[in-house]
PDB file of N, CA and C in Angstrom:
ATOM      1  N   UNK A   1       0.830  -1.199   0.000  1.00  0.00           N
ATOM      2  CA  UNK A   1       0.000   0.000   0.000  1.00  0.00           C
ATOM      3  C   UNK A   1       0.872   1.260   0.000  1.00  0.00           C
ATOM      4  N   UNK A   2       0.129   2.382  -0.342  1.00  0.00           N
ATOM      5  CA  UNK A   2       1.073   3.627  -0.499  1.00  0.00           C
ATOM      6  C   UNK A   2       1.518   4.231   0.916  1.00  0.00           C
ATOM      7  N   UNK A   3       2.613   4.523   1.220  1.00  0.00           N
ATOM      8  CA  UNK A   3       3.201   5.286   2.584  1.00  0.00           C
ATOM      9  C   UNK A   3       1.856   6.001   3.356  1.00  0.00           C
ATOM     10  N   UNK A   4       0.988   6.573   2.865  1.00  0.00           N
ATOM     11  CA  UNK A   4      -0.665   7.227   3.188  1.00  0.00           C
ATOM     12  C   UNK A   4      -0.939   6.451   3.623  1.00  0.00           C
ATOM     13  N   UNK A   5      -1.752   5.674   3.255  1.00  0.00           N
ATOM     14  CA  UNK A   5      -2.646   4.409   4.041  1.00  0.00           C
ATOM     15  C   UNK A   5      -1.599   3.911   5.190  1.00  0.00           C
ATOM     16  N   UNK A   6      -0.334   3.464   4.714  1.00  0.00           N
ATOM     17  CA  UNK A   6       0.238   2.538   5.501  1.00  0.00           C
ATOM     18  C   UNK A   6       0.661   3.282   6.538  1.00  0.00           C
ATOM     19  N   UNK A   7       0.315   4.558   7.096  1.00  0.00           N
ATOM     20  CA  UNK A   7       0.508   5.459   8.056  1.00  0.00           C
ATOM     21  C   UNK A   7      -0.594   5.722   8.508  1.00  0.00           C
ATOM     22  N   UNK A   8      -1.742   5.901   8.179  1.00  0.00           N
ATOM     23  CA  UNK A   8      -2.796   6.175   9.092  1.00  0.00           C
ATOM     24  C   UNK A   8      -2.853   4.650   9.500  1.00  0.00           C
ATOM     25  N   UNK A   9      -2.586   3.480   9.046  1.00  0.00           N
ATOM     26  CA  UNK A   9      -3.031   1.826   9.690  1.00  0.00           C
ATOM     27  C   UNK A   9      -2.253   2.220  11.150  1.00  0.00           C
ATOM     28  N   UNK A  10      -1.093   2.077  10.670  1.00  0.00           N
ATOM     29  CA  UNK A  10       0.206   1.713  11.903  1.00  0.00           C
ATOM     30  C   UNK A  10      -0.640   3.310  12.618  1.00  0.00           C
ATOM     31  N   UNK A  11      -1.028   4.308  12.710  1.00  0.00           N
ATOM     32  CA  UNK A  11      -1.173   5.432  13.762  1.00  0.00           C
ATOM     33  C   UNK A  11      -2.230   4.710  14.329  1.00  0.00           C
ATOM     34  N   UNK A  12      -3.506   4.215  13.459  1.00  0.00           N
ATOM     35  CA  UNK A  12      -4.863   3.265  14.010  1.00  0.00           C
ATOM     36  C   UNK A  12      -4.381   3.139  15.284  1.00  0.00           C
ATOM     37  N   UNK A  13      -3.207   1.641  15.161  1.00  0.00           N
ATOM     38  CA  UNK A  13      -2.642   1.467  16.431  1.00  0.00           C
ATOM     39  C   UNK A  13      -1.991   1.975  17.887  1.00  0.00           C
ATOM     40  N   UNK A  14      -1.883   2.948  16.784  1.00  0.00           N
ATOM     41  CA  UNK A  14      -0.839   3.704  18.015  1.00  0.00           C
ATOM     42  C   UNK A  14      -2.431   4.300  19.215  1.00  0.00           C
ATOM     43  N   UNK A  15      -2.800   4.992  18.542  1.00  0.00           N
ATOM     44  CA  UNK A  15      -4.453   6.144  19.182  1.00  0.00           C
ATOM     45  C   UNK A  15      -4.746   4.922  20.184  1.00  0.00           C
ATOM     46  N   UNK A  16      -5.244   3.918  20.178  1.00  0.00           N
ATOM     47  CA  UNK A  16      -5.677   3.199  21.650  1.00  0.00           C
ATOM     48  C   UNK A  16      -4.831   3.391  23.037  1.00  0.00           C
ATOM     49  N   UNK A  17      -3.368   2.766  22.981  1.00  0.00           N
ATOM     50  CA  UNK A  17      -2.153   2.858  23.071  1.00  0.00           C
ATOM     51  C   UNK A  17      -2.474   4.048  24.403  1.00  0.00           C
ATOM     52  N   UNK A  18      -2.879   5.151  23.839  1.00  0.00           N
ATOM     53  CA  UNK A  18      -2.299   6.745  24.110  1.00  0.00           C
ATOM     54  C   UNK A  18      -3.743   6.547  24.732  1.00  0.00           C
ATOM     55  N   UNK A  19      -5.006   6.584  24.708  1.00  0.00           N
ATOM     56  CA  UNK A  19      -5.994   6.590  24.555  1.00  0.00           C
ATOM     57  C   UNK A  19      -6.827   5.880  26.037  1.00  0.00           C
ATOM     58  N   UNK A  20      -6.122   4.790  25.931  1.00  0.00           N
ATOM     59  CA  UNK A  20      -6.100   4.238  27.454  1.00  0.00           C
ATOM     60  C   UNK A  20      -5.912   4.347  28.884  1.00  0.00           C
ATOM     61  N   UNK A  21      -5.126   5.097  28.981  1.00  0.00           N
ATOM     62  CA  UNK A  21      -5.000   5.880  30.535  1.00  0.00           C
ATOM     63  C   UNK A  21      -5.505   7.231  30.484  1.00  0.00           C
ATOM     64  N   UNK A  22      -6.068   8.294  29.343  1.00  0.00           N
ATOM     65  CA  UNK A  22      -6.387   9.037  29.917  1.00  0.00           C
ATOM     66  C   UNK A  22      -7.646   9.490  30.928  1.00  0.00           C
ATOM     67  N   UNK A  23      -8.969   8.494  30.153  1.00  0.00           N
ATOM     68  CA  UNK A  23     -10.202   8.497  31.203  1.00  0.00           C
ATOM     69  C   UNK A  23      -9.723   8.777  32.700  1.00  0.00           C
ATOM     70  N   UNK A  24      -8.729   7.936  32.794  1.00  0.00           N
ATOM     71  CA  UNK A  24      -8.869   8.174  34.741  1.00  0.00           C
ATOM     72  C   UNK A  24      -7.738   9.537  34.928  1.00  0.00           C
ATOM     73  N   UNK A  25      -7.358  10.630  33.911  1.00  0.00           N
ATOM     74  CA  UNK A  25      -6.576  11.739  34.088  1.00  0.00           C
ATOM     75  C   UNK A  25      -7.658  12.858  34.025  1.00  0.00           C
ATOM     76  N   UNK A  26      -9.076  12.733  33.698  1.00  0.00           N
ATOM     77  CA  UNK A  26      -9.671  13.554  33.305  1.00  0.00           C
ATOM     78  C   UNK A  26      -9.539  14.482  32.224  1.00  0.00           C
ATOM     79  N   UNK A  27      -9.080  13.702  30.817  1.00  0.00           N
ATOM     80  CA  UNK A  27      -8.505  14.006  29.778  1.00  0.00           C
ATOM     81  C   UNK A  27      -9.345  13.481  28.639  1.00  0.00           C
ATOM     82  N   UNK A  28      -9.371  14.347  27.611  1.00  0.00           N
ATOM     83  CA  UNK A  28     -10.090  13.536  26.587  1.00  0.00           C
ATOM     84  C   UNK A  28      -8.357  13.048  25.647  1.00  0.00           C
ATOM     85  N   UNK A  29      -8.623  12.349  24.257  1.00  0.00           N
ATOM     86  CA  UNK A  29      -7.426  12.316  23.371  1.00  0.00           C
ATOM     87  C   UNK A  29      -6.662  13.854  22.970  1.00  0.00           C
ATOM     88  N   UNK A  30      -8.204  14.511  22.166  1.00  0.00           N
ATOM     89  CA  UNK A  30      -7.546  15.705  21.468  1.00  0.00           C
ATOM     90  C   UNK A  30      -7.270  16.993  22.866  1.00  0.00           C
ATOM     91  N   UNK A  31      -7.825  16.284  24.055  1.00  0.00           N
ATOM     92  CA  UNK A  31      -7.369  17.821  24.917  1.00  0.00           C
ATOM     93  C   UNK A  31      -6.000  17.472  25.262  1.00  0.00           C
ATOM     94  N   UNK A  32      -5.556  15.782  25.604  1.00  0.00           N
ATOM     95  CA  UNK A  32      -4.480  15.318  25.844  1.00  0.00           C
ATOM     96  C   UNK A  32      -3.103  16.065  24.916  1.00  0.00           C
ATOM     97  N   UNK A  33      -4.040  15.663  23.290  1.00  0.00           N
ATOM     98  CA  UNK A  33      -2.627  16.493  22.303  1.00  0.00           C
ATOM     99  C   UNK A  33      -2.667  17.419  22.163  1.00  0.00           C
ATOM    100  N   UNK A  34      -3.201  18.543  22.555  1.00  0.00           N
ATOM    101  CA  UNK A  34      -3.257  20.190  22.375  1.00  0.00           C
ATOM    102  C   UNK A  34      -2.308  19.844  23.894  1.00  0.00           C
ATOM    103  N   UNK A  35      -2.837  19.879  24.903  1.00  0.00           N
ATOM    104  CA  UNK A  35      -1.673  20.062  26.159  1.00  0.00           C
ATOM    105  C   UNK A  35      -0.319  19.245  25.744  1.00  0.00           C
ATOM    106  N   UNK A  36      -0.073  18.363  24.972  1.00  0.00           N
ATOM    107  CA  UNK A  36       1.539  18.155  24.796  1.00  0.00           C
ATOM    108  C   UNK A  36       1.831  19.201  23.776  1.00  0.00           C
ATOM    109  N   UNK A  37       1.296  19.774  22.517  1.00  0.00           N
ATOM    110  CA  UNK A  37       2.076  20.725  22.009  1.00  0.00           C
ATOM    111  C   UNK A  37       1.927  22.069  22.738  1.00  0.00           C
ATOM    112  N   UNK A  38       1.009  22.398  23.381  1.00  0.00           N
ATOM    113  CA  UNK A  38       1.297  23.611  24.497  1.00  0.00           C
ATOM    114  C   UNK A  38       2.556  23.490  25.342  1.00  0.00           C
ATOM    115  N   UNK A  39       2.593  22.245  25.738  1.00  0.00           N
ATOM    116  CA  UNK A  39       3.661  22.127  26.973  1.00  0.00           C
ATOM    117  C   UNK A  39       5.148  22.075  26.425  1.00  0.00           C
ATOM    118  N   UNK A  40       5.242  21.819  25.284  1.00  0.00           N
ATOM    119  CA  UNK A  40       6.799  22.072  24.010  1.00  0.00           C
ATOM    120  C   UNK A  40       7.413  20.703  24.114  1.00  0.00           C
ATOM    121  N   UNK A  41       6.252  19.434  24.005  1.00  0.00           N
ATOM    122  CA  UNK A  41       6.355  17.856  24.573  1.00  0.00           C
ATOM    123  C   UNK A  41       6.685  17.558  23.085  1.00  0.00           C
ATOM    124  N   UNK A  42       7.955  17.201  22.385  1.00  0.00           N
ATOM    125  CA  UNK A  42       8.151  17.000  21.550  1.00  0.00           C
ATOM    126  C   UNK A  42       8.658  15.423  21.022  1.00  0.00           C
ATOM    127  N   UNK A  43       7.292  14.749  21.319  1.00  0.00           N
ATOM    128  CA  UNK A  43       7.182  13.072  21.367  1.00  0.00           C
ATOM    129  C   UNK A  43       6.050  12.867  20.152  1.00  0.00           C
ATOM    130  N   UNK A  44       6.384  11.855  19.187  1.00  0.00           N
ATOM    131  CA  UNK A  44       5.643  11.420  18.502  1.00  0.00           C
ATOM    132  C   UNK A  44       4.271  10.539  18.848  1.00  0.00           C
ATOM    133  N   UNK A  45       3.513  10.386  18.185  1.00  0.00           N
ATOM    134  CA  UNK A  45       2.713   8.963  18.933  1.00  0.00           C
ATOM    135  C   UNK A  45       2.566   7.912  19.470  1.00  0.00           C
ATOM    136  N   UNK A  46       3.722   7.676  17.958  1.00  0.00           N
ATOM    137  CA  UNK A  46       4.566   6.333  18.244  1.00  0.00           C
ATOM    138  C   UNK A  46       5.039   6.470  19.382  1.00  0.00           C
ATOM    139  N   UNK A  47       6.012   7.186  19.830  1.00  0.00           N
ATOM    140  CA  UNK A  47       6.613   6.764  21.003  1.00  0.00           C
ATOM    141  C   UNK A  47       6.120   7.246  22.694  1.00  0.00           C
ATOM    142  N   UNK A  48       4.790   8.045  22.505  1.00  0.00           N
ATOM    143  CA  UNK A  48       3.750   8.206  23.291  1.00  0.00           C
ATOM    144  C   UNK A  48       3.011   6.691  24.073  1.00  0.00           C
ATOM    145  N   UNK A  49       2.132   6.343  22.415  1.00  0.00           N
ATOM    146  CA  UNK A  49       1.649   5.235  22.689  1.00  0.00           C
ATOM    147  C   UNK A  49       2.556   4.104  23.648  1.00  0.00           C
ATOM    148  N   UNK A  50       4.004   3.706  23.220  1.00  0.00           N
ATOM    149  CA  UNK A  50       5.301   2.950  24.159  1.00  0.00           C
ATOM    150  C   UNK A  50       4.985   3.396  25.322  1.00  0.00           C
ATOM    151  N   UNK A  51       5.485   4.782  25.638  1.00  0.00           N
ATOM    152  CA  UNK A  51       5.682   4.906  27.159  1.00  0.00           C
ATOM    153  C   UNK A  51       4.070   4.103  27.623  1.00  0.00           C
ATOM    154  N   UNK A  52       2.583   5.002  26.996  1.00  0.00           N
ATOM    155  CA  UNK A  52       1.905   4.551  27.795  1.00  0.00           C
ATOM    156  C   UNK A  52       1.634   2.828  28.122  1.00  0.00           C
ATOM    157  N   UNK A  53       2.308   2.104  27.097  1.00  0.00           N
ATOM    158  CA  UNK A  53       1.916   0.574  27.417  1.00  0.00           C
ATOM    159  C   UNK A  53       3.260   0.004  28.272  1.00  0.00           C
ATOM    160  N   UNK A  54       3.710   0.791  28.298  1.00  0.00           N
ATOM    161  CA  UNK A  54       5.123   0.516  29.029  1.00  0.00           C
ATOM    162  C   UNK A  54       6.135   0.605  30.539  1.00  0.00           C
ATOM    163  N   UNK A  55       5.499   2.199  30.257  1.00  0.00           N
ATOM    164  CA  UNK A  55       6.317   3.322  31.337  1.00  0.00           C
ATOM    165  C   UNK A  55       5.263   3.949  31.915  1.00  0.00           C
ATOM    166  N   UNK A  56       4.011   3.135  32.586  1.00  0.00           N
ATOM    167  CA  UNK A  56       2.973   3.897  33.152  1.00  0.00           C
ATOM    168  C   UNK A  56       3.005   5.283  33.701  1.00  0.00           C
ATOM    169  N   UNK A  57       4.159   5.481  34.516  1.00  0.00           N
ATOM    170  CA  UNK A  57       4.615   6.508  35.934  1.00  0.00           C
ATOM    171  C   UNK A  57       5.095   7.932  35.205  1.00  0.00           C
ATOM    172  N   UNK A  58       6.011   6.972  34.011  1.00  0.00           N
ATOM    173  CA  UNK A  58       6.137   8.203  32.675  1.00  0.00           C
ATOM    174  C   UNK A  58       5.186   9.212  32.239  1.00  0.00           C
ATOM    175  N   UNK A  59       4.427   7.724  31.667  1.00  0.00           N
ATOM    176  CA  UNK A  59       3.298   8.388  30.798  1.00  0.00           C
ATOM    177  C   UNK A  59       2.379   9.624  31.710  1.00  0.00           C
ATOM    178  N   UNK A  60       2.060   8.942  33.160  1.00  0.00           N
ATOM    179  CA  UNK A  60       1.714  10.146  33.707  1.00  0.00           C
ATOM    180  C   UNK A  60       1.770  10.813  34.354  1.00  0.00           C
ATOM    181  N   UNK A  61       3.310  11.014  34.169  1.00  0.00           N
ATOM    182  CA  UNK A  61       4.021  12.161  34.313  1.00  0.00           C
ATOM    183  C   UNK A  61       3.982  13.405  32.900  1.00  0.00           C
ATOM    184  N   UNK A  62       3.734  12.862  31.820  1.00  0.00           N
ATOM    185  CA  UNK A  62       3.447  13.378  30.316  1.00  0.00           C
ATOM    186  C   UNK A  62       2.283  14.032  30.846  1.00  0.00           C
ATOM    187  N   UNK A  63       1.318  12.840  31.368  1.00  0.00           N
ATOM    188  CA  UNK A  63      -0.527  13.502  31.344  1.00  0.00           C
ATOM    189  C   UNK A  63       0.026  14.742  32.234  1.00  0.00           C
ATOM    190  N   UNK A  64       0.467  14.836  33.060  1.00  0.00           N
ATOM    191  CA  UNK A  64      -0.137  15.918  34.189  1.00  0.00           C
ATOM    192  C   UNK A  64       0.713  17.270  33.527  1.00  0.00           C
ATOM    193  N   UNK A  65       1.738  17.224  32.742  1.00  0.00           N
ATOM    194  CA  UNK A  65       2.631  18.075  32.154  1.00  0.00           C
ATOM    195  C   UNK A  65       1.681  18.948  31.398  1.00  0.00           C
ATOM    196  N   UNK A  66       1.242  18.208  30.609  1.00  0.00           N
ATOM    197  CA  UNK A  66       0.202  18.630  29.291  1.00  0.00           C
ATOM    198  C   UNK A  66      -1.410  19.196  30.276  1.00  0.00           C
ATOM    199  N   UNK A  67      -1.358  18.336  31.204  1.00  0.00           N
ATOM    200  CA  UNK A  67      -3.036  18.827  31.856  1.00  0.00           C
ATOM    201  C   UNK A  67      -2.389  20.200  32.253  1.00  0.00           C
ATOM    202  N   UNK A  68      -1.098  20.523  32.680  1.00  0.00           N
ATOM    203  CA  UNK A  68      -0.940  21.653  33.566  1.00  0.00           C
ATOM    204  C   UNK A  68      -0.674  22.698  32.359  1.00  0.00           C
ATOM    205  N   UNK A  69      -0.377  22.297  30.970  1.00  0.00           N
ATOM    206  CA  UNK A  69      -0.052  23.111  29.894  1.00  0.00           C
ATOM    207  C   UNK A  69      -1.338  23.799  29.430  1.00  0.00           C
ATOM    208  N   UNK A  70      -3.113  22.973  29.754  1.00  0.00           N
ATOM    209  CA  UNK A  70      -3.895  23.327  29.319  1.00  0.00           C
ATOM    210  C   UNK A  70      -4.624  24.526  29.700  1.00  0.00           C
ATOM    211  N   UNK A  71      -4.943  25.255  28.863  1.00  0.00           N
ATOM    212  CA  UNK A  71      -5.493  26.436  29.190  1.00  0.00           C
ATOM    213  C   UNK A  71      -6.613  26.530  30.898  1.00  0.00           C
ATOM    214  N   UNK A  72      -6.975  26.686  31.685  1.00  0.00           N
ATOM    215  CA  UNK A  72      -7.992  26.474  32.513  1.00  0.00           C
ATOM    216  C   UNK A  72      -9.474  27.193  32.150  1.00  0.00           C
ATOM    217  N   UNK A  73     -10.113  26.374  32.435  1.00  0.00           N
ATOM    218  CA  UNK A  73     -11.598  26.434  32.010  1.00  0.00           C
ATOM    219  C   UNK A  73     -12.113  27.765  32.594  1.00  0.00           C
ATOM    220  N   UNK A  74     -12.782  28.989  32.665  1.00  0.00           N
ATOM    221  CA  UNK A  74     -13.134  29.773  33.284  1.00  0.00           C
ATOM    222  C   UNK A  74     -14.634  29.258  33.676  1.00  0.00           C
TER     223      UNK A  74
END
């Protein structure tokens, strides 16, 4: 398949990955990735998704970086 397709498949995978610990951060996905590029978190998905199946303590250490990067709700 063309590099296109064969990049949104392999990301498919990645989005659960990442997707999985945030419910209990009080995070949605897309508020999760606006607070890593606010916070200057310069990690791909790919290697997002890793820490989170991996490096739990990491990963949320990432979440709370990015929750604290997010704008606050008025």
């Amino acid at each position: 398949p063309c590099r296109k397709v064969k990049t949104s498949t392999v990301r498919a995978l990645w989005l659960p990955g990442i997707h999985a610990g945030l419910p209990a951060e009080g995070l949605t996905y897309p508020q999760f990735m606006h607070g890593v590029k606010l916070a200057g978190i310069e990690l791909d998905r790919k290697v997002l998704a890793d820490i989170a199946m991996h490096e739990g303590a990491a990963f949320s250490a990432i979440v709370a970086q990015a929750k604290a990067a997010l704008p606050q709700a008025a």
